[in-house]
N, C-alpha and C. Protein backbone atom coordinates (compact mmCIF):
# COMPACT_ATOMS: atom_id res chain seq x y z
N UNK A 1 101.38 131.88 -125.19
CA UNK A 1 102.52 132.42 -125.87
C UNK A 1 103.38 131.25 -126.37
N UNK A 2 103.47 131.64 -127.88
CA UNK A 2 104.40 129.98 -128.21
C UNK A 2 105.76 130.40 -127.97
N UNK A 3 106.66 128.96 -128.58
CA UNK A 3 108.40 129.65 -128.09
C UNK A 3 108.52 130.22 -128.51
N UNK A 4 108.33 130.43 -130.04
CA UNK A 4 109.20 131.45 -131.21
C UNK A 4 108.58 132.94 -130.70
N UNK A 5 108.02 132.90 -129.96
CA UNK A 5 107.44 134.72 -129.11
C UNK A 5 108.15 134.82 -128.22
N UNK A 6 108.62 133.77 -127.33
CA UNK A 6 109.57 134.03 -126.26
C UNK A 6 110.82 134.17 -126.52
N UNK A 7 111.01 132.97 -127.55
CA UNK A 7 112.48 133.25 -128.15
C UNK A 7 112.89 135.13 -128.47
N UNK A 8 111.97 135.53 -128.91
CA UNK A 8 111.88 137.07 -129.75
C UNK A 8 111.69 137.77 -128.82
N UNK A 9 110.93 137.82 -128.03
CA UNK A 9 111.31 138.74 -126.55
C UNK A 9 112.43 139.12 -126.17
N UNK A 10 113.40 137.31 -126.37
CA UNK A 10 114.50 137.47 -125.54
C UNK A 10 115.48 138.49 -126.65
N UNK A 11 115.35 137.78 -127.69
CA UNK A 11 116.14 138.39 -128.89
C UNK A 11 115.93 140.02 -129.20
N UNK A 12 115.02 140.44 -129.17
CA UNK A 12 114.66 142.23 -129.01
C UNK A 12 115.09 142.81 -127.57
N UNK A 13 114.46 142.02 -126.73
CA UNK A 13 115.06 143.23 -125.38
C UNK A 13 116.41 143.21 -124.89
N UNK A 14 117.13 142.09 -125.22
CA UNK A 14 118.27 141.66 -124.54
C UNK A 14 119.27 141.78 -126.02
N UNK A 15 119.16 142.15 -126.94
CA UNK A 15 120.27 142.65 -128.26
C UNK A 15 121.11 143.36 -127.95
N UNK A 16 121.12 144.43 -126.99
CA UNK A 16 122.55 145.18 -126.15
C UNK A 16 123.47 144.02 -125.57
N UNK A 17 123.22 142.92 -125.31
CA UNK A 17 123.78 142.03 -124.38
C UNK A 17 123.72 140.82 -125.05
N UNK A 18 123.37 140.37 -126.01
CA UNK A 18 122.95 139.12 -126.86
C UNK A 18 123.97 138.55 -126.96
N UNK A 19 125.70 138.68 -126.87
CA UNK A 19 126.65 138.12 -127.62
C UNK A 19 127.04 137.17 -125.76
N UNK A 20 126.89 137.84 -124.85
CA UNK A 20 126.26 137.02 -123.64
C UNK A 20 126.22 135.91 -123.38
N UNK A 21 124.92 135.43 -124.07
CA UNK A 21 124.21 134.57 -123.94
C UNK A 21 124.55 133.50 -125.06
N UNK A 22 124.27 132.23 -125.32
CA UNK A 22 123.99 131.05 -125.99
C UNK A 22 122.85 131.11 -126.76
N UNK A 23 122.85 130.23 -128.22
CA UNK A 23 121.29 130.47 -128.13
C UNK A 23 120.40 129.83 -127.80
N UNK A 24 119.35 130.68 -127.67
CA UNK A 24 117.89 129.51 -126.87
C UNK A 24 118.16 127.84 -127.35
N UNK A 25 118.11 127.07 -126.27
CA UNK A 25 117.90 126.24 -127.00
C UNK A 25 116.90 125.16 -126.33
N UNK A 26 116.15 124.99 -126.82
CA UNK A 26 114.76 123.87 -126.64
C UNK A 26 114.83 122.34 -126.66
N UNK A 27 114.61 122.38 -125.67
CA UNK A 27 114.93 120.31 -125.16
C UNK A 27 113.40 119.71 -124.66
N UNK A 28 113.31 118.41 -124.84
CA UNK A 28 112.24 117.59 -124.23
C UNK A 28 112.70 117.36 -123.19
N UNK A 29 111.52 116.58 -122.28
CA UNK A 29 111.64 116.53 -120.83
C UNK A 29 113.32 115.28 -121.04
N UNK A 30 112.97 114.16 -121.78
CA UNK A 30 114.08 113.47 -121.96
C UNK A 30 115.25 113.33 -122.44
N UNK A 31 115.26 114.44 -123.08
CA UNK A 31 116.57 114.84 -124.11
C UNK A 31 116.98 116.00 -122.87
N UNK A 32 116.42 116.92 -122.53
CA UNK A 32 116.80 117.37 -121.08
C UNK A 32 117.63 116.58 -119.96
N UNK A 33 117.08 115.45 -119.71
CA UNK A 33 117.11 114.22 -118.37
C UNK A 33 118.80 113.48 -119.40
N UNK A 34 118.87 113.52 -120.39
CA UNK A 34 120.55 113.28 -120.68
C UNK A 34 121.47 114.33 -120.94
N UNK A 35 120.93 115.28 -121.50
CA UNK A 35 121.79 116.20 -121.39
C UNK A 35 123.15 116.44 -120.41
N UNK A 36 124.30 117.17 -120.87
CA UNK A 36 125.26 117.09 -119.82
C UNK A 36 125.50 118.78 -119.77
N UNK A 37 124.96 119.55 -120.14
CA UNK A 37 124.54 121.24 -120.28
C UNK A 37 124.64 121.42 -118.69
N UNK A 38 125.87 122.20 -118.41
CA UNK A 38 125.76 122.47 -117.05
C UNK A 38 126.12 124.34 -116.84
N UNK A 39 125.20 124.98 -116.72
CA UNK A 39 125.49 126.49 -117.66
C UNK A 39 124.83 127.21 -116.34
N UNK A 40 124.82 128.84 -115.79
CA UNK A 40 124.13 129.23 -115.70
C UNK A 40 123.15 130.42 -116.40
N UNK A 41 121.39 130.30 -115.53
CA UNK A 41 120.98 130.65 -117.13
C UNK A 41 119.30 130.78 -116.84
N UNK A 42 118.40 130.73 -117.63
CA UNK A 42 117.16 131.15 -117.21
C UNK A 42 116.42 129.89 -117.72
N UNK A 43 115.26 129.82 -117.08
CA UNK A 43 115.22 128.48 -117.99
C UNK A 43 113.59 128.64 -117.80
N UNK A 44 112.22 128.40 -119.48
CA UNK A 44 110.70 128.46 -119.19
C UNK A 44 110.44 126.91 -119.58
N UNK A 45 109.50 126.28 -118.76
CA UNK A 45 108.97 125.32 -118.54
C UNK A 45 107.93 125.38 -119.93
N UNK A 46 107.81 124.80 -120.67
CA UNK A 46 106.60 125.21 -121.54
C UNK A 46 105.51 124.02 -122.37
N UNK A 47 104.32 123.98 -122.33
CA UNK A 47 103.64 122.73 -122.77
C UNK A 47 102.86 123.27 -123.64
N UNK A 48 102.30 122.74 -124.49
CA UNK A 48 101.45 122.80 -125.36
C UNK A 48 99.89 123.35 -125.23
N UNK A 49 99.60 122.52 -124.00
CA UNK A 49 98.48 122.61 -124.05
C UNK A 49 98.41 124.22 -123.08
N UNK A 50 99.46 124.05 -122.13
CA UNK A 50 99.27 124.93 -121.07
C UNK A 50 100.39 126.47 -121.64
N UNK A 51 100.92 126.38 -122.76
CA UNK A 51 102.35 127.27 -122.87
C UNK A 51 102.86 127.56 -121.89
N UNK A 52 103.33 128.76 -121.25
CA UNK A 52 104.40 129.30 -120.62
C UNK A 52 103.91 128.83 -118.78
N UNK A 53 104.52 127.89 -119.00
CA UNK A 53 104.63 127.70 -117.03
C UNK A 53 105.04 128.19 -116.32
N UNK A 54 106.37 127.93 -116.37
CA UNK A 54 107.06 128.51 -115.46
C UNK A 54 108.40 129.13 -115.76
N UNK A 55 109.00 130.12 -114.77
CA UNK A 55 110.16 130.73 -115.61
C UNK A 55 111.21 130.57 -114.30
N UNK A 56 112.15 130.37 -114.33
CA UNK A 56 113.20 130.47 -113.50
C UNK A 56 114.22 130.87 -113.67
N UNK A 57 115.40 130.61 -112.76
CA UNK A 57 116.88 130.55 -113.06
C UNK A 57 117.82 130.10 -111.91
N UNK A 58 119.03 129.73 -112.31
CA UNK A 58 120.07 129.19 -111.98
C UNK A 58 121.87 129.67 -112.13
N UNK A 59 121.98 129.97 -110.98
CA UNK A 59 123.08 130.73 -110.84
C UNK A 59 124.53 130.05 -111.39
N UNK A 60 124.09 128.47 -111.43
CA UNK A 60 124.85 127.51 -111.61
C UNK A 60 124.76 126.34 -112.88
N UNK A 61 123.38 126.17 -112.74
CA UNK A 61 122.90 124.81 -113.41
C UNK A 61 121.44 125.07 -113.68
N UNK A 62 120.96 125.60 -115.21
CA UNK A 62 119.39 125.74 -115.44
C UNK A 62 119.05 124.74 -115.65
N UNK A 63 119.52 123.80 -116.54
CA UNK A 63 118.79 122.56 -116.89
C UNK A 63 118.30 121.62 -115.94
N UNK A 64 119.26 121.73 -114.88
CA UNK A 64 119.12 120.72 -113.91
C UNK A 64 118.15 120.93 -112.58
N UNK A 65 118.16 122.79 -112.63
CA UNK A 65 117.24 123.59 -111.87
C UNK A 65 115.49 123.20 -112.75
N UNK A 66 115.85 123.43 -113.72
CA UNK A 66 114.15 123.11 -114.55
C UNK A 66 113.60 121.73 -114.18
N UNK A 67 114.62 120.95 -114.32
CA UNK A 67 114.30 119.68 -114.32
C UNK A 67 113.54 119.08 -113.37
N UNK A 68 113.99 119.81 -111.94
CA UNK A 68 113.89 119.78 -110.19
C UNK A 68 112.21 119.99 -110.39
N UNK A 69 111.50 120.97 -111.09
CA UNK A 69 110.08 121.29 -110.96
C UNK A 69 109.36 120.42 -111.30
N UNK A 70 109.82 119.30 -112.13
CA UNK A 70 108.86 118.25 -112.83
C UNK A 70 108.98 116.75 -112.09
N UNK A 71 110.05 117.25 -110.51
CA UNK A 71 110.22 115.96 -109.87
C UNK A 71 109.33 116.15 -108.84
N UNK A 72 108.92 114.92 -108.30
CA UNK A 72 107.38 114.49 -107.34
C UNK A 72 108.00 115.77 -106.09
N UNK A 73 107.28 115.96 -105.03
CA UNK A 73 107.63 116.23 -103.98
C UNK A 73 108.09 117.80 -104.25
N UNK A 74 107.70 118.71 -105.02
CA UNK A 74 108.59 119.69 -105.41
C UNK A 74 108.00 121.12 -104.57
N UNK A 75 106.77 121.21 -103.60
CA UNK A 75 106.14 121.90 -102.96
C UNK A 75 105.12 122.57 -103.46
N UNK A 76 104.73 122.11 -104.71
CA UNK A 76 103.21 122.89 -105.56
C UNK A 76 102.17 122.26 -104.43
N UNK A 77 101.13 123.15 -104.89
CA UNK A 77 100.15 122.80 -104.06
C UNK A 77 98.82 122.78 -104.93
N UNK A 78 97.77 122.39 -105.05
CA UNK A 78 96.67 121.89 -105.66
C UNK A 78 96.91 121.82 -107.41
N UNK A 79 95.99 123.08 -107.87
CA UNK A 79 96.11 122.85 -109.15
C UNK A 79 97.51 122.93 -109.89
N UNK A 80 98.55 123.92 -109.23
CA UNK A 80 99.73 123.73 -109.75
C UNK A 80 100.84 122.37 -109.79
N UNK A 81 100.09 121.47 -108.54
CA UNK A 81 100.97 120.40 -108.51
C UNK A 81 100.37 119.03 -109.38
N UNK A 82 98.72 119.24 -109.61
CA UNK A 82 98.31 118.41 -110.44
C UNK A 82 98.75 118.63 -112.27
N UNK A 83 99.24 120.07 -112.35
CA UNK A 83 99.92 120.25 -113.55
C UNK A 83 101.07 119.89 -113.85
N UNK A 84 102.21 120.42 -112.56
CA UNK A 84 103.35 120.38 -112.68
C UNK A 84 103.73 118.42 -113.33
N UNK A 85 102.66 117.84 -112.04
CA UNK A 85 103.35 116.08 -112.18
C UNK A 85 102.69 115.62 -113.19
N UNK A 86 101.92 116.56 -114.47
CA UNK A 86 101.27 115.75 -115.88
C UNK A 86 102.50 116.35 -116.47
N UNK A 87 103.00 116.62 -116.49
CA UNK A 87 104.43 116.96 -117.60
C UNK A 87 105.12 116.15 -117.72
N UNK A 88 105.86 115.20 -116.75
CA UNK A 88 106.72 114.43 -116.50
C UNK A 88 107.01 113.70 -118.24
N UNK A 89 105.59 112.86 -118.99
CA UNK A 89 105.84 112.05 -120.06
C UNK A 89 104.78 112.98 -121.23
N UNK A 90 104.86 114.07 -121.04
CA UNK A 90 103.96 114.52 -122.25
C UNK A 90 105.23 115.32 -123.05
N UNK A 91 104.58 114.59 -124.41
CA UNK A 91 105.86 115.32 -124.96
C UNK A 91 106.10 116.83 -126.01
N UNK A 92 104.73 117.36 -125.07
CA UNK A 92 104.75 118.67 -125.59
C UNK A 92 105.28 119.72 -124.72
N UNK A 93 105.74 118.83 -123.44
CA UNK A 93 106.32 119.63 -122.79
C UNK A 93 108.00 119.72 -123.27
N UNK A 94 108.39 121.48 -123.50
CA UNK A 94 109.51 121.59 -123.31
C UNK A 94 110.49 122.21 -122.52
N UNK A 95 112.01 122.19 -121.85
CA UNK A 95 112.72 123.42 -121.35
C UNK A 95 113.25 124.27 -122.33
N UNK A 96 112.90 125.79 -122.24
CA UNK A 96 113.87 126.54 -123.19
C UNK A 96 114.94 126.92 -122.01
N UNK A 97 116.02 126.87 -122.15
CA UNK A 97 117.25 127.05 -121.90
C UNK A 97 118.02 128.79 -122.65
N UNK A 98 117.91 129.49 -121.62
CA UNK A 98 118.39 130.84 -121.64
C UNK A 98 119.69 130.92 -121.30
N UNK A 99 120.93 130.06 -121.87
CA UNK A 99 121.92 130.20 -120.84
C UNK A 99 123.13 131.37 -121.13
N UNK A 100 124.10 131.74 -120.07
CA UNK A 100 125.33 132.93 -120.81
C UNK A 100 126.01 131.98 -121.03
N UNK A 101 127.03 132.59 -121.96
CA UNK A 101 128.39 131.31 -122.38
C UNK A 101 129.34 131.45 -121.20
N UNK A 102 129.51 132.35 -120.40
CA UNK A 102 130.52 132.63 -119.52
C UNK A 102 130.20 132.60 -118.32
N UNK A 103 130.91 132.08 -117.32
CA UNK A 103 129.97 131.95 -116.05
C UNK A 103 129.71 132.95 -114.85
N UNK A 104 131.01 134.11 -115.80
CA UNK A 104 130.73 135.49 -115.03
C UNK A 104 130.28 136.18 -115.30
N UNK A 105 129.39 135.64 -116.26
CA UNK A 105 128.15 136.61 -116.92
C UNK A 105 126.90 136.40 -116.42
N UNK A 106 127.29 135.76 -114.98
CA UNK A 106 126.08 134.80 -114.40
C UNK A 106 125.06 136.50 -114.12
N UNK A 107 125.04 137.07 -113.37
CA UNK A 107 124.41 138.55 -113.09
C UNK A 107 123.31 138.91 -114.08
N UNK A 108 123.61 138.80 -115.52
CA UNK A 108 122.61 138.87 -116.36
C UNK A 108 121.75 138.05 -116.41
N UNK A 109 121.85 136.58 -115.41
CA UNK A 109 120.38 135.76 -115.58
C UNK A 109 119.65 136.18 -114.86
N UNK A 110 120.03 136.80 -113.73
CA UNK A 110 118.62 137.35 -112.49
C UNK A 110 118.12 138.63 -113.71
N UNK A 111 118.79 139.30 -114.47
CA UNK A 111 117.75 140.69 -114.97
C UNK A 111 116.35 139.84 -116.34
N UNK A 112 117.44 138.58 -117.04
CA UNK A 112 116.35 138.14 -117.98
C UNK A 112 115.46 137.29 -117.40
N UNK A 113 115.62 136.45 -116.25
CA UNK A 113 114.28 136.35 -115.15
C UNK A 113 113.53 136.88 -114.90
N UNK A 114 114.09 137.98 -114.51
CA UNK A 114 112.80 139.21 -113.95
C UNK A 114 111.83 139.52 -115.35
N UNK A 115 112.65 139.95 -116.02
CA UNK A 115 111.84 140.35 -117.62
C UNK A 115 111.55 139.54 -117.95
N UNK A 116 110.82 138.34 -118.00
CA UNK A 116 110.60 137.32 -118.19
C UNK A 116 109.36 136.48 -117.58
N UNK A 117 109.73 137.16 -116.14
CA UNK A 117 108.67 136.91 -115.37
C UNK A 117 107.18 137.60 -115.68
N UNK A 118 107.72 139.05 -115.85
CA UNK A 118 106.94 140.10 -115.96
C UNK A 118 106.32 140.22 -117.28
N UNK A 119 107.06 139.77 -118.68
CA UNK A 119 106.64 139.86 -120.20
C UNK A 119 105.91 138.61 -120.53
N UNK A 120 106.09 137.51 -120.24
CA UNK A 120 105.95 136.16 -120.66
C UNK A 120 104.56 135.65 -119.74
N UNK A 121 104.72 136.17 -118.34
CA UNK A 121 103.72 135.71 -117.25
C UNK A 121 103.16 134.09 -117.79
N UNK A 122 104.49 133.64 -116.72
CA UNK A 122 103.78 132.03 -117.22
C UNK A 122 102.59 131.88 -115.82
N UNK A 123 102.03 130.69 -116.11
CA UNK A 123 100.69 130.50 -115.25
C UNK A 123 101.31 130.53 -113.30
N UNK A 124 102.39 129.75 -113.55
CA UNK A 124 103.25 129.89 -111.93
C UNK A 124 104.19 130.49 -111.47
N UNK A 125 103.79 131.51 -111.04
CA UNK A 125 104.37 132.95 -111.13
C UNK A 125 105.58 132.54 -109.59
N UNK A 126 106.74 133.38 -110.20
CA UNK A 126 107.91 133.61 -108.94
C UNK A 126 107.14 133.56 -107.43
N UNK A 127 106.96 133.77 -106.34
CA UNK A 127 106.82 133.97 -105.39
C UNK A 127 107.83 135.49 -104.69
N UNK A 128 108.96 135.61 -105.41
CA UNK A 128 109.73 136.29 -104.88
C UNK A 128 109.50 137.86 -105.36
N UNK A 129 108.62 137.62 -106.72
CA UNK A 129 108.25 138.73 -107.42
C UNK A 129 106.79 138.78 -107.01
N UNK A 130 106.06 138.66 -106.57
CA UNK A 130 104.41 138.89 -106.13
C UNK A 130 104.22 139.95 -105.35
């Protein structure tokens, strides 16, 4: 699934609630790593070769929550951790950034997680949803 499908997911199911949110916005692993985006928000891991990785969120801080998955030591285990640590310098890897503009709009990132989890099915699925 490329972004501009995920982007449109988000943009069709979530249009009752769209004024919410920020828009998507798509960073490299390094333009991520300066960023000063401190939002909460949903956030898909996504590469080229592999598309939709992983999907999360952050009650506080997505960017900085995404970022956490592509650092050593992060608890993957075989093939997911030999994927997770090839991302680090490929630069087809990107974060899309789902964030609300308001931070008491935080509540709506756990529902576009879930839908997200479930529509998008990146390869490393929640644990909390299985």
């Amino acid at each position: 699934m490329d972004i501009a499908t995920i982007k449109n997911i988000f943009e069709t199911q979530f249009q009752g609630i769209r004024d919410k949110f920020q828009d998507p916005l798509v960073l490299g692993i390094q333009e991520a790593r300066k960023s000063n985006i401190i939002k909460p928000g949903v956030y898909v891991i996504w590469n080229k070769a592999y598309e939709a990785l992983k999907v999360g969120r952050s009650l506080t801080n997505s960017r900085t929550r995404a970022l956490q998955h592509l650092a050593k030591f992060t608890g993957y285990k075989g093939e997911n951790a030999e994927i997770m640590s090839s991302l680090e310098n490929d630069p087809t890897t990107k974060i899309i950034l789902f964030n609300v503009k308001n931070k008491e709009d935080f509540h709506w990132v756990a529902a576009l997680e879930i839908y997200f989890e479930l529509s998008v099915q990146p390869i490393i699925r929640a644990k909390r949803l299985a």
